[in-house]
N, C-alpha and C. Protein backbone atom coordinates (compact mmCIF):
# COMPACT_ATOMS: atom_id res chain seq x y z
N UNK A 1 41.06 112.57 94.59
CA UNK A 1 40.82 112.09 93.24
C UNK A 1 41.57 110.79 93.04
N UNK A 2 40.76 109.86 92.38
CA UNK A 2 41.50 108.85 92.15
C UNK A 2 41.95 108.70 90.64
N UNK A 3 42.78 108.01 90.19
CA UNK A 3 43.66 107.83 89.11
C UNK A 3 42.35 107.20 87.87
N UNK A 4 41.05 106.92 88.16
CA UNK A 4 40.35 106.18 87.31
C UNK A 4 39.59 107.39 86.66
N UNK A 5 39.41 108.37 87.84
CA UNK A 5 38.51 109.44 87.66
C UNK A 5 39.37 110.57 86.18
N UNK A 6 40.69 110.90 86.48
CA UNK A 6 41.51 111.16 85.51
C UNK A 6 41.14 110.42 84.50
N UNK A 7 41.57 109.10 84.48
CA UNK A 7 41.49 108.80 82.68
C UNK A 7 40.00 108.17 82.74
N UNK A 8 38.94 108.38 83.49
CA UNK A 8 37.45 109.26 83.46
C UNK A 8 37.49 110.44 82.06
N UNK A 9 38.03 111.33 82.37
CA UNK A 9 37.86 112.61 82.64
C UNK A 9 38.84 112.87 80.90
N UNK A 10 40.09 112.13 80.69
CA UNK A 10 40.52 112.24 79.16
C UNK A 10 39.86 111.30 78.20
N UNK A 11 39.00 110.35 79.13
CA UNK A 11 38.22 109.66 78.04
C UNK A 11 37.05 110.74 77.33
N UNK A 12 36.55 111.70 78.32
CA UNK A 12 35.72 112.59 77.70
C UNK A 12 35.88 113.49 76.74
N UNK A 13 37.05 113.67 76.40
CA UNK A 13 37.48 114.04 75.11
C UNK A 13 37.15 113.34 73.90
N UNK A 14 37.43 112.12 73.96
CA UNK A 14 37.76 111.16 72.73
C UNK A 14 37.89 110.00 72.92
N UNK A 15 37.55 109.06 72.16
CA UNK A 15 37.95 107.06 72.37
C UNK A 15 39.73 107.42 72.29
N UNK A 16 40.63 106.84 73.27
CA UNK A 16 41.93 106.28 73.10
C UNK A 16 42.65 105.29 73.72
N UNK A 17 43.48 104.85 73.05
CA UNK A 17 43.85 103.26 73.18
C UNK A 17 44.85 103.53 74.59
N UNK A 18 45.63 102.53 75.21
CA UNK A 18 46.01 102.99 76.66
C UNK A 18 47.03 103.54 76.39
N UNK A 19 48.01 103.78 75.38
CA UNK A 19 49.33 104.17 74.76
C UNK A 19 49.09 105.82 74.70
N UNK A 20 47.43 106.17 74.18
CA UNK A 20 47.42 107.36 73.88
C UNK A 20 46.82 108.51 75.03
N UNK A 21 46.30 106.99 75.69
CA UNK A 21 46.10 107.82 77.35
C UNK A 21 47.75 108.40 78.07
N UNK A 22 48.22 107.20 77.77
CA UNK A 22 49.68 107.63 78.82
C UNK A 22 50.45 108.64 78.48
N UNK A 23 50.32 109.32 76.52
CA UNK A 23 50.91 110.61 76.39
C UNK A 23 49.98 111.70 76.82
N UNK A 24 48.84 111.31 76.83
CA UNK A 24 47.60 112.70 77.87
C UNK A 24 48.25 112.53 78.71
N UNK A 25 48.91 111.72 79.62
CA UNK A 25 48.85 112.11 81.06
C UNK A 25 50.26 112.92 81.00
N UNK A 26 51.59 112.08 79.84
CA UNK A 26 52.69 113.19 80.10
C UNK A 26 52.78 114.11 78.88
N UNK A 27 51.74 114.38 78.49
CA UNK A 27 51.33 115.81 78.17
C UNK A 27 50.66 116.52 78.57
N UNK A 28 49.91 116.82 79.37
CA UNK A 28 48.96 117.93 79.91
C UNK A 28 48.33 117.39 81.72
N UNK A 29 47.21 116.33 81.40
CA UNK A 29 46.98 116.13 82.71
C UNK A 29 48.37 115.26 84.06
N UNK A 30 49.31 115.23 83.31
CA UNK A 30 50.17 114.43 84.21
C UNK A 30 50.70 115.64 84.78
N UNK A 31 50.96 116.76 84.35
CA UNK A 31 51.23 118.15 84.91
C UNK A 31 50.73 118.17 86.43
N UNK A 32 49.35 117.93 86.65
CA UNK A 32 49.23 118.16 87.99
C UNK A 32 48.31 117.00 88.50
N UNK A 33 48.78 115.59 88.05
CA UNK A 33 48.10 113.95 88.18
C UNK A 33 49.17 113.10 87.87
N UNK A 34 50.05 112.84 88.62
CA UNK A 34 51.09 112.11 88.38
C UNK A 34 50.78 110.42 88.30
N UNK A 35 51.20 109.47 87.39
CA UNK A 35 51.22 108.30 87.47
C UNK A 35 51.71 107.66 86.08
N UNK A 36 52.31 106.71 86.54
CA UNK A 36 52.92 105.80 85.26
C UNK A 36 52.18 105.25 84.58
N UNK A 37 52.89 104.37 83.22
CA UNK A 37 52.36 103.70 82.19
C UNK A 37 51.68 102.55 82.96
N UNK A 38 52.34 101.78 83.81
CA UNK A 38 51.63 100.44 83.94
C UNK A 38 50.25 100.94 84.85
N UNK A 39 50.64 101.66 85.67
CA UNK A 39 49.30 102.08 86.96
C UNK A 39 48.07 102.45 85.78
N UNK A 40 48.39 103.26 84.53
CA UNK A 40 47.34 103.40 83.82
C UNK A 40 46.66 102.16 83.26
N UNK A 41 47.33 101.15 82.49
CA UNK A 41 46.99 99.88 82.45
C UNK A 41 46.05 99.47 83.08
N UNK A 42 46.65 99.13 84.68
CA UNK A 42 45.97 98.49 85.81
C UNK A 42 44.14 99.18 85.90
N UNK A 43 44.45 100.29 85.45
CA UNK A 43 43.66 101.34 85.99
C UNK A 43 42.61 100.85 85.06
N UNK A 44 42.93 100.80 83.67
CA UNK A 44 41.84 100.83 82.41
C UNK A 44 41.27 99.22 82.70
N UNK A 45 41.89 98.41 82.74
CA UNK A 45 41.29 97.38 83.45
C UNK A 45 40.26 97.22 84.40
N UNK A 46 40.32 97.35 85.46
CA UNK A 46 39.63 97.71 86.52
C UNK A 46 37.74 98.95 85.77
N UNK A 47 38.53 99.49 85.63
CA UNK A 47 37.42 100.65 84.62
C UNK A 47 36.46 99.85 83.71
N UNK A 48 37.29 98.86 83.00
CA UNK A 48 36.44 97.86 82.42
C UNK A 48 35.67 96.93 83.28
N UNK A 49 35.87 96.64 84.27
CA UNK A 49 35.17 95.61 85.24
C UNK A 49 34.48 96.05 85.79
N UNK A 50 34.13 97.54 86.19
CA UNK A 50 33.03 97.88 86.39
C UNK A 50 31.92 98.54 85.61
N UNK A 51 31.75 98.47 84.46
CA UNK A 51 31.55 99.02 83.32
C UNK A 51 31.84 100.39 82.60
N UNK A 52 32.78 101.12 83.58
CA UNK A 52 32.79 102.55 83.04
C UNK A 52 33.34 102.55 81.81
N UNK A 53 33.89 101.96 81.27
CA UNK A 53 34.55 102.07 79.69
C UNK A 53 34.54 100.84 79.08
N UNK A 54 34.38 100.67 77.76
CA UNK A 54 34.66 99.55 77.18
C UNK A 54 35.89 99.78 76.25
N UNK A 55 36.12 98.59 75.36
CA UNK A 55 37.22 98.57 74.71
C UNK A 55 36.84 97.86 73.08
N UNK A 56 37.14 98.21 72.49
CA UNK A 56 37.30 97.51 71.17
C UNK A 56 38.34 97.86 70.19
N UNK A 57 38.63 96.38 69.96
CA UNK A 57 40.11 96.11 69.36
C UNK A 57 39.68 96.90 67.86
N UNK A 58 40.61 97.51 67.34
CA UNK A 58 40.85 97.87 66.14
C UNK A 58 42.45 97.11 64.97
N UNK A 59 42.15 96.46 64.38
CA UNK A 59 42.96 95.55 63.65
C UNK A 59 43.84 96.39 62.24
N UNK A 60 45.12 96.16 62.60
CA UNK A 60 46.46 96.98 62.19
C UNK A 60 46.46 95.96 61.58
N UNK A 61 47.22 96.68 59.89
CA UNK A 61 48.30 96.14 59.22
C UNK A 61 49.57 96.16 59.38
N UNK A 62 50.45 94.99 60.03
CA UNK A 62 51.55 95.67 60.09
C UNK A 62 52.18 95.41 60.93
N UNK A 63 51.14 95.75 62.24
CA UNK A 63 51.62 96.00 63.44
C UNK A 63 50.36 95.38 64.27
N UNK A 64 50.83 95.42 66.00
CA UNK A 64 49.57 94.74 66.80
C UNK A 64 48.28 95.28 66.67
N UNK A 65 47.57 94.65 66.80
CA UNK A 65 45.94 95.38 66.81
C UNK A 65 45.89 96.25 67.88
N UNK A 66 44.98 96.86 68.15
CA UNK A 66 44.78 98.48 69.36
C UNK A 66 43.30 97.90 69.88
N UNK A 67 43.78 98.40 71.23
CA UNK A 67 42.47 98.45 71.91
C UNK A 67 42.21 100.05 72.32
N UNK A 68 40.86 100.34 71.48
CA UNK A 68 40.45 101.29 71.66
C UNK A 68 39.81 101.81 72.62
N UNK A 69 39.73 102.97 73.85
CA UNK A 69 38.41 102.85 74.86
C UNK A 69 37.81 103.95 74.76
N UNK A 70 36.62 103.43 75.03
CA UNK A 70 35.08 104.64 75.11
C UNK A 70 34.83 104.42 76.50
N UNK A 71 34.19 105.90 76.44
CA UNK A 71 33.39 106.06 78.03
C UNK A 71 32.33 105.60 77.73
N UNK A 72 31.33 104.51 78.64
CA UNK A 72 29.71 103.57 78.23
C UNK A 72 29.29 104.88 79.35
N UNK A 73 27.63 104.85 79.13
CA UNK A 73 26.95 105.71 79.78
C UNK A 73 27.20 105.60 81.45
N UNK A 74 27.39 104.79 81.78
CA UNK A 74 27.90 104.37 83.50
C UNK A 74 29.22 104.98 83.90
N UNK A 75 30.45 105.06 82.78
CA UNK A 75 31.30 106.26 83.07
C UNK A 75 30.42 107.19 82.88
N UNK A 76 30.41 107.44 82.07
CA UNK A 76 29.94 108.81 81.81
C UNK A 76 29.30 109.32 83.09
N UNK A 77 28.37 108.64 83.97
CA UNK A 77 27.60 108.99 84.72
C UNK A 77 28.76 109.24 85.75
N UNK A 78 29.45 108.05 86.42
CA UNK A 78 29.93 107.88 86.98
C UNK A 78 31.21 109.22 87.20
N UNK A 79 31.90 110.16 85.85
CA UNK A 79 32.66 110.85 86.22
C UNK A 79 31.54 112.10 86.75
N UNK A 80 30.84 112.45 85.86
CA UNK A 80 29.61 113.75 86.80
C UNK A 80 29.50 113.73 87.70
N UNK A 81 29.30 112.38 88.07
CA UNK A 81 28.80 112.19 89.88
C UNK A 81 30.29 112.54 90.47
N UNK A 82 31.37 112.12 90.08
CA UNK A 82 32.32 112.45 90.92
C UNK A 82 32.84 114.50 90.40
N UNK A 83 32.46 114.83 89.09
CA UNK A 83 32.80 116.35 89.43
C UNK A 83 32.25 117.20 89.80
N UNK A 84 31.03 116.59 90.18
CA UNK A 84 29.86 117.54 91.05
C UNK A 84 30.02 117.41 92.65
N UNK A 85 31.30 116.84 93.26
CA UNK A 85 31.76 116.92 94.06
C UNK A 85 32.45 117.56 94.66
N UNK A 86 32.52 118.16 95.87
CA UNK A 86 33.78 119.65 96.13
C UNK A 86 34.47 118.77 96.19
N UNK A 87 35.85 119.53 95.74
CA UNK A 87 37.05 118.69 95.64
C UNK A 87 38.20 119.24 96.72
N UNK A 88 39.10 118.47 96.77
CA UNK A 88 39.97 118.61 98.00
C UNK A 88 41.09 119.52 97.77
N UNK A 89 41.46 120.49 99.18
CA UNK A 89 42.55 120.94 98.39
C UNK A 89 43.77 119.78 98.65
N UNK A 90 44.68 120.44 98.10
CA UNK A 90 45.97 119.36 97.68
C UNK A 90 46.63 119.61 99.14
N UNK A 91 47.98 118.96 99.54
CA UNK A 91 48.40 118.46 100.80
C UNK A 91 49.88 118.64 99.73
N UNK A 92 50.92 119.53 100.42
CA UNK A 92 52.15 119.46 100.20
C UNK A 92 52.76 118.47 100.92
N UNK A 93 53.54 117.38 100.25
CA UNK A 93 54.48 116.90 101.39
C UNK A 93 55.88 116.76 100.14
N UNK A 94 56.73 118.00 100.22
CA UNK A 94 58.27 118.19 99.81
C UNK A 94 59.38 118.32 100.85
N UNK A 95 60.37 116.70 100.79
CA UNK A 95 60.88 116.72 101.39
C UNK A 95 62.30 118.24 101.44
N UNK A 96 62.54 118.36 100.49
CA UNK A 96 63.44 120.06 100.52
C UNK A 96 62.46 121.28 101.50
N UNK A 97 61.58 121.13 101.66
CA UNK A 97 60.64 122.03 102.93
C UNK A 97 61.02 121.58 104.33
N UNK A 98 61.26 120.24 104.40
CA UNK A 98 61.27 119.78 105.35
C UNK A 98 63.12 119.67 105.59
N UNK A 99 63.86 119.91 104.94
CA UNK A 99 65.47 120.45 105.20
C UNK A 99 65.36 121.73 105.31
N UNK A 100 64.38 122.81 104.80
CA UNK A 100 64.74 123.94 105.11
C UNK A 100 64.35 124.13 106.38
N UNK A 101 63.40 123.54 106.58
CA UNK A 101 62.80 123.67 107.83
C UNK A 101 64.13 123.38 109.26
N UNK A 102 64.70 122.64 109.01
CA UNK A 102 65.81 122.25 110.05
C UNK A 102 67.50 122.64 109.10
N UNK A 103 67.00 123.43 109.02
CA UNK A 103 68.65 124.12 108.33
C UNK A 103 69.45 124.41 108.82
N UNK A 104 69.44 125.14 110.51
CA UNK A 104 70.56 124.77 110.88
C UNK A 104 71.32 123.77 111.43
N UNK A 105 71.11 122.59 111.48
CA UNK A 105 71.20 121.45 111.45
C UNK A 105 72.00 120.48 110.26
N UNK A 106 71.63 121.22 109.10
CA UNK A 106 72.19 120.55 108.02
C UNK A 106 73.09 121.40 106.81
N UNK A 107 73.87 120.63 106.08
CA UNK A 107 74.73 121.63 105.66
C UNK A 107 74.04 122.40 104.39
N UNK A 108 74.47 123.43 103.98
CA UNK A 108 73.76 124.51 103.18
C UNK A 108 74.45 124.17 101.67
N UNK A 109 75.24 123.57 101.35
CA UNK A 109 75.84 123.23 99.52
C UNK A 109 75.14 122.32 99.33
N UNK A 110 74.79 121.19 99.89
CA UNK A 110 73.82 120.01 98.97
C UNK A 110 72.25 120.83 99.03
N UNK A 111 71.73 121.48 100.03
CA UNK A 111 70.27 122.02 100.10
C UNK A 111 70.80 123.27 98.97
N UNK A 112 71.18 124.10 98.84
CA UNK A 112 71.32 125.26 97.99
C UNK A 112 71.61 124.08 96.44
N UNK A 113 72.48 123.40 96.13
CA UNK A 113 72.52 122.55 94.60
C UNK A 113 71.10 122.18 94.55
N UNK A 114 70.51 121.89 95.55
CA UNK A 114 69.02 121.12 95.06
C UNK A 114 68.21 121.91 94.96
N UNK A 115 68.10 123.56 95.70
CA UNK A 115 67.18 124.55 94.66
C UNK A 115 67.86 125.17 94.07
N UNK A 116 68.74 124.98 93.11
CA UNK A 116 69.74 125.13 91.80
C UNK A 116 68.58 124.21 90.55
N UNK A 117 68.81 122.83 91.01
CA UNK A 117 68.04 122.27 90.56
C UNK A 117 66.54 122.22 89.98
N UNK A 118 66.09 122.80 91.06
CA UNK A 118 64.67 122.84 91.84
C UNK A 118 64.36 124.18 90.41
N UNK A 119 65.14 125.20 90.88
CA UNK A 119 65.21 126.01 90.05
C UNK A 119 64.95 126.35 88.61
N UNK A 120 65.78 125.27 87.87
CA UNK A 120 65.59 124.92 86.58
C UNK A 120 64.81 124.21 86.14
N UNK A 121 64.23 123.38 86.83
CA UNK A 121 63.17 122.44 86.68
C UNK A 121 61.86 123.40 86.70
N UNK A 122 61.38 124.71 87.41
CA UNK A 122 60.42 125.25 87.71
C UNK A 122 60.78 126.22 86.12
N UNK A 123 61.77 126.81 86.15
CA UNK A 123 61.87 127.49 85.13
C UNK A 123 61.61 126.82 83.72
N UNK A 124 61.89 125.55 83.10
CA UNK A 124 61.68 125.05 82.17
C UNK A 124 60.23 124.43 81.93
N UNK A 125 59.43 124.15 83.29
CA UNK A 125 58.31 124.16 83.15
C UNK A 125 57.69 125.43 82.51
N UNK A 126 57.98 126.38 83.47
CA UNK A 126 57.33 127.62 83.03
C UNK A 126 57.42 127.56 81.29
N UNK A 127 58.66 127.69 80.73
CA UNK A 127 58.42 128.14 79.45
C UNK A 127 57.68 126.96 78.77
N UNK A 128 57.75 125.63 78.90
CA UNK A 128 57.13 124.88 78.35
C UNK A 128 55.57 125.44 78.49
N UNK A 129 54.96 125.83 79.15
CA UNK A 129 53.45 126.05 79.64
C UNK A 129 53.47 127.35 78.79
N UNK A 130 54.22 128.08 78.48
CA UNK A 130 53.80 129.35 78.22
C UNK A 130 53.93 129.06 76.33
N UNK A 131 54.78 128.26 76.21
CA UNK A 131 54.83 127.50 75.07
C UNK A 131 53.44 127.17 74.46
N UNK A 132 53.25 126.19 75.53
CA UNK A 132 51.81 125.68 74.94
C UNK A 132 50.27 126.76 75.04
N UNK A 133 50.66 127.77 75.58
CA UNK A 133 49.56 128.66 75.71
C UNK A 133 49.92 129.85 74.16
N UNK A 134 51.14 130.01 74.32
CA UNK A 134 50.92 129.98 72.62
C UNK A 134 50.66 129.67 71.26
N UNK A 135 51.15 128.46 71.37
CA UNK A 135 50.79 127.89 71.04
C UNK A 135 49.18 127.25 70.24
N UNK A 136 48.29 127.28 71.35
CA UNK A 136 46.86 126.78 71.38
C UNK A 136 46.09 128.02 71.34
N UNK A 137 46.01 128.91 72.38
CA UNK A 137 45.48 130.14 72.98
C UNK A 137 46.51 131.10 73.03
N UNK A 138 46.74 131.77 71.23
CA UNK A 138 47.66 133.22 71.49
C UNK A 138 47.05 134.43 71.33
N UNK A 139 45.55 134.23 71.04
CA UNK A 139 44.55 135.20 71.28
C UNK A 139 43.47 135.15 72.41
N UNK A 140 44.07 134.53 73.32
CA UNK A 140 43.42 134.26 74.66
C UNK A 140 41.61 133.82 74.70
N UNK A 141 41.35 133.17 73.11
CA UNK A 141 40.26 133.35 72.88
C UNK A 141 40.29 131.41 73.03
N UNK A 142 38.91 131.01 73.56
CA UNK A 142 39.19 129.48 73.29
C UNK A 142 37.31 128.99 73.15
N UNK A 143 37.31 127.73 72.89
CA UNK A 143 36.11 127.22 72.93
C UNK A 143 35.64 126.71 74.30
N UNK A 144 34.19 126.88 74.22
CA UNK A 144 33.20 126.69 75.91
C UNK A 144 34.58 125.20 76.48
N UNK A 145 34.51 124.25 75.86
CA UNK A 145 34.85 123.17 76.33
C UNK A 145 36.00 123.08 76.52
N UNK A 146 37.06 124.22 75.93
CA UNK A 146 38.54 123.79 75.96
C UNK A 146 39.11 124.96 77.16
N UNK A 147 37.68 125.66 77.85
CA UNK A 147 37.92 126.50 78.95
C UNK A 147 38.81 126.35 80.36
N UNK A 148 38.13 125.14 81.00
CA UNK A 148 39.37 124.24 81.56
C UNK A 148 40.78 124.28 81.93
N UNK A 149 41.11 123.74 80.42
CA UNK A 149 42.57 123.92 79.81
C UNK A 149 43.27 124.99 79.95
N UNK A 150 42.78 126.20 79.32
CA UNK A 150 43.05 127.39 79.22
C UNK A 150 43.46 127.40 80.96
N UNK A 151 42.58 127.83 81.67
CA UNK A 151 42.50 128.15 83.23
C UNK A 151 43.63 126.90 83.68
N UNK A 152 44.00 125.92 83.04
CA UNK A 152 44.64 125.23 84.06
C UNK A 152 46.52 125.71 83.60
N UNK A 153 46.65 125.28 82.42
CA UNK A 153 47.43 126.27 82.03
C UNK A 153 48.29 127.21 82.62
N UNK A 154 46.83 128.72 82.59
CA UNK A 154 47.52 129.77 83.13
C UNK A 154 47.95 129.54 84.57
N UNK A 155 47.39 128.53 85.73
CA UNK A 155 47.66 128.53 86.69
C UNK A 155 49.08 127.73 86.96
N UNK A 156 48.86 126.70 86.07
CA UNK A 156 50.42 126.08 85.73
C UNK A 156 52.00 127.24 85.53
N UNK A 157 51.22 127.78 84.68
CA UNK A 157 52.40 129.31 84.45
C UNK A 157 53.03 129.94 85.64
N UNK A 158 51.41 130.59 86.31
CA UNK A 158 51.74 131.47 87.07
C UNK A 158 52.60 130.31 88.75
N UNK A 159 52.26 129.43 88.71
CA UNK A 159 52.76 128.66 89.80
C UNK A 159 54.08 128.56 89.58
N UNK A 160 54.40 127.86 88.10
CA UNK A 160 55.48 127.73 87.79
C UNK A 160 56.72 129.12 88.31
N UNK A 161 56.33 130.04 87.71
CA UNK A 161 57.08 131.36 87.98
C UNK A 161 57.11 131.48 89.75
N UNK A 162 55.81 131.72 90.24
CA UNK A 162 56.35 131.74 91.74
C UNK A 162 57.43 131.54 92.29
N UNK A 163 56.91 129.71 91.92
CA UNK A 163 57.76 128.81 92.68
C UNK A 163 59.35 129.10 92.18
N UNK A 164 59.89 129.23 90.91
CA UNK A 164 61.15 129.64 90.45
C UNK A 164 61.56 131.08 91.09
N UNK A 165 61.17 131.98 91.22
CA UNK A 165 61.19 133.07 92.16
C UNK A 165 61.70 132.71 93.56
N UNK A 166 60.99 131.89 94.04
CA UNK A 166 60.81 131.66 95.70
C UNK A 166 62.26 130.78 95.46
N UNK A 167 62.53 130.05 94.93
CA UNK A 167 63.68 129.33 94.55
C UNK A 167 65.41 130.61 94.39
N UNK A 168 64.75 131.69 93.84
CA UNK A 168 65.49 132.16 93.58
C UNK A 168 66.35 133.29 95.11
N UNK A 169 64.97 133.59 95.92
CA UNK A 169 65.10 133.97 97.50
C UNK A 169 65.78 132.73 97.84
N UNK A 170 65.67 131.84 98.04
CA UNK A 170 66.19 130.70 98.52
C UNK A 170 67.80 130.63 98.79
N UNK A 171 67.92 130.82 97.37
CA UNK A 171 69.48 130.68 96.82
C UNK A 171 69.99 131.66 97.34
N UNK A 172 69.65 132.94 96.96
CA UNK A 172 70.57 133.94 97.43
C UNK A 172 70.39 134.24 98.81
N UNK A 173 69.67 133.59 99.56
CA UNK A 173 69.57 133.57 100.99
C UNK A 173 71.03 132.43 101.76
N UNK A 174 70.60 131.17 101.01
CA UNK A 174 71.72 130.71 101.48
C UNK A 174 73.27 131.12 100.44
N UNK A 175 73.20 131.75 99.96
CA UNK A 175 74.25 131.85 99.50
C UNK A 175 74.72 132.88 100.05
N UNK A 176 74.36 133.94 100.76
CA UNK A 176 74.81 134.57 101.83
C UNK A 176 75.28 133.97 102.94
N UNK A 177 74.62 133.10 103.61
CA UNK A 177 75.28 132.52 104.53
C UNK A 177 76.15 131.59 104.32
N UNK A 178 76.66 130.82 103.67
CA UNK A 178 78.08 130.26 103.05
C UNK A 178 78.73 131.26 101.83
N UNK A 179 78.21 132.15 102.08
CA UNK A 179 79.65 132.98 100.99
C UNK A 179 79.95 132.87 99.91
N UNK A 180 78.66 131.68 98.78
CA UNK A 180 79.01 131.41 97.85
C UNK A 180 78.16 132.35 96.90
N UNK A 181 78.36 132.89 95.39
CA UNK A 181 77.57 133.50 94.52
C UNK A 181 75.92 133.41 94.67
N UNK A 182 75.29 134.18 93.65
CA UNK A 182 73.97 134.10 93.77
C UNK A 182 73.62 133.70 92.10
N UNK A 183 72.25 133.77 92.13
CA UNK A 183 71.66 133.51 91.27
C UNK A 183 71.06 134.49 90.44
N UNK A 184 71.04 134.45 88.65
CA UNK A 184 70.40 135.00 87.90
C UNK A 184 69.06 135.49 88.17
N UNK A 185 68.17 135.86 88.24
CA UNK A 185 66.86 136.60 88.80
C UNK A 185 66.00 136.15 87.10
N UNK A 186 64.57 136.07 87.38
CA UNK A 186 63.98 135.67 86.36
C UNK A 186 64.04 137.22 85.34
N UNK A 187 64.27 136.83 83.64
CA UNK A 187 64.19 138.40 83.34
C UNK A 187 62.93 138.69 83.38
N UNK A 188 62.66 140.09 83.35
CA UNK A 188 61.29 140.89 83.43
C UNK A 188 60.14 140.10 82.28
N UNK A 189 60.78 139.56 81.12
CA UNK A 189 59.16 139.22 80.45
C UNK A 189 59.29 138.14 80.64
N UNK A 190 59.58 137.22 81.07
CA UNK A 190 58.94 135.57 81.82
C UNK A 190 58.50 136.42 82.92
N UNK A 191 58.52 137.76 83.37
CA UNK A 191 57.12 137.38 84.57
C UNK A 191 55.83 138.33 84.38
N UNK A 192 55.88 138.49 82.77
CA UNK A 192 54.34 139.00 82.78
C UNK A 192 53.86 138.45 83.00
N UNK A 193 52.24 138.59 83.29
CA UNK A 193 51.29 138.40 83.76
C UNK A 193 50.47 137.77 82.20
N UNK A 194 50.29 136.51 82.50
CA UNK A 194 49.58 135.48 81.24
C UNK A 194 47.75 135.94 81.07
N UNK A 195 47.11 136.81 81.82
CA UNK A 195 45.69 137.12 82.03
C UNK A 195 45.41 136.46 83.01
């Protein structure tokens, strides 16, 4: 997938200016489509030069004028053609896989602090996601179009938790072998089951 096909794909929601693309991406699709403010820029540009979106300025009091963008029928076409495509699976490359992988080799307090880290970072995802599934969907009920979401979501959740789990073997694995404490265990209701 390329980065055009994404803000493709949040243009089909709604016209938004590139400011309001870049909180879609670090609100929801940046979750599992990583890229910065300027690459989006670059991106909406380019999108314009081949006609998939246009732009029209909308004029502020106050403040700078906005450039607004729509998907023209050539996106439009253009993202179908690309989601009627099988899509790829994803390719891990985490360098902390690649220290565990040669662990005895390297020392075990900086790799154990970094799934400490690793740890909390998976865990605060989790509740953020489970947040927003309450948020939106607390009757697990949603509309044809916001189906997607829902499903991406729950998979966000349930990954999230794994991976904080597997984090949590981790720790108390090496923390057996250097002798140092272990780790809190996720409590029992962060790991129900989201549907």
């Amino acid at each position: 997938m390329a980065l055009g096909d994404a803000i493709l794909a949040c243009l089909t929601e709604h016209p938004m200016t590139g400011y309001e693309l870049a909180k879609t991406f670090d609100s929801s699709i940046g979750f599992f489509w990583k890229t910065d403010h300027q690459q989006i820029y670059r991106e909406l540009s380019r999108l314009r030069d081949r006609g998939y979106i246009q732009g029209r300025e909308v004029v502020q009091t106050g403040k700078p004028n906005k450039l607004v963008y729509t998907l023209t029928p050539e996106g439009r076409t253009a993202f179908r053609s690309w989601a009627a495509r099988p899509s790829t699976p994803a390719s891990v490359k985490d360098d902390l896989l690649v220290r565990l992988y040669a662990l005895g080799a390297a020392d075990i307090a900086p790799i154990r602090a970094d799934l400490m880290a690793r740890l909390e970072h998976h865990r605060d995802r989790a509740e953020r996601y489970d947040r927003i599934l309450k948020k939106h969907y607390a009757d697990g009920s949603v509309a044809p179009a916001d189906m997607g979401k829902l499903l991406n979501l729950r998979l966000g959740l349930r990954h999230e938790r794994m991976v904080a789990e597997w984090c949590e073997e981790a720790i108390t694995a090496l923390s057996a072998m250097s002798g140092t404490g272990s780790v809190r265990p996720l409590d029992a209701s962060s790991r129900e089951n989201t549907g």
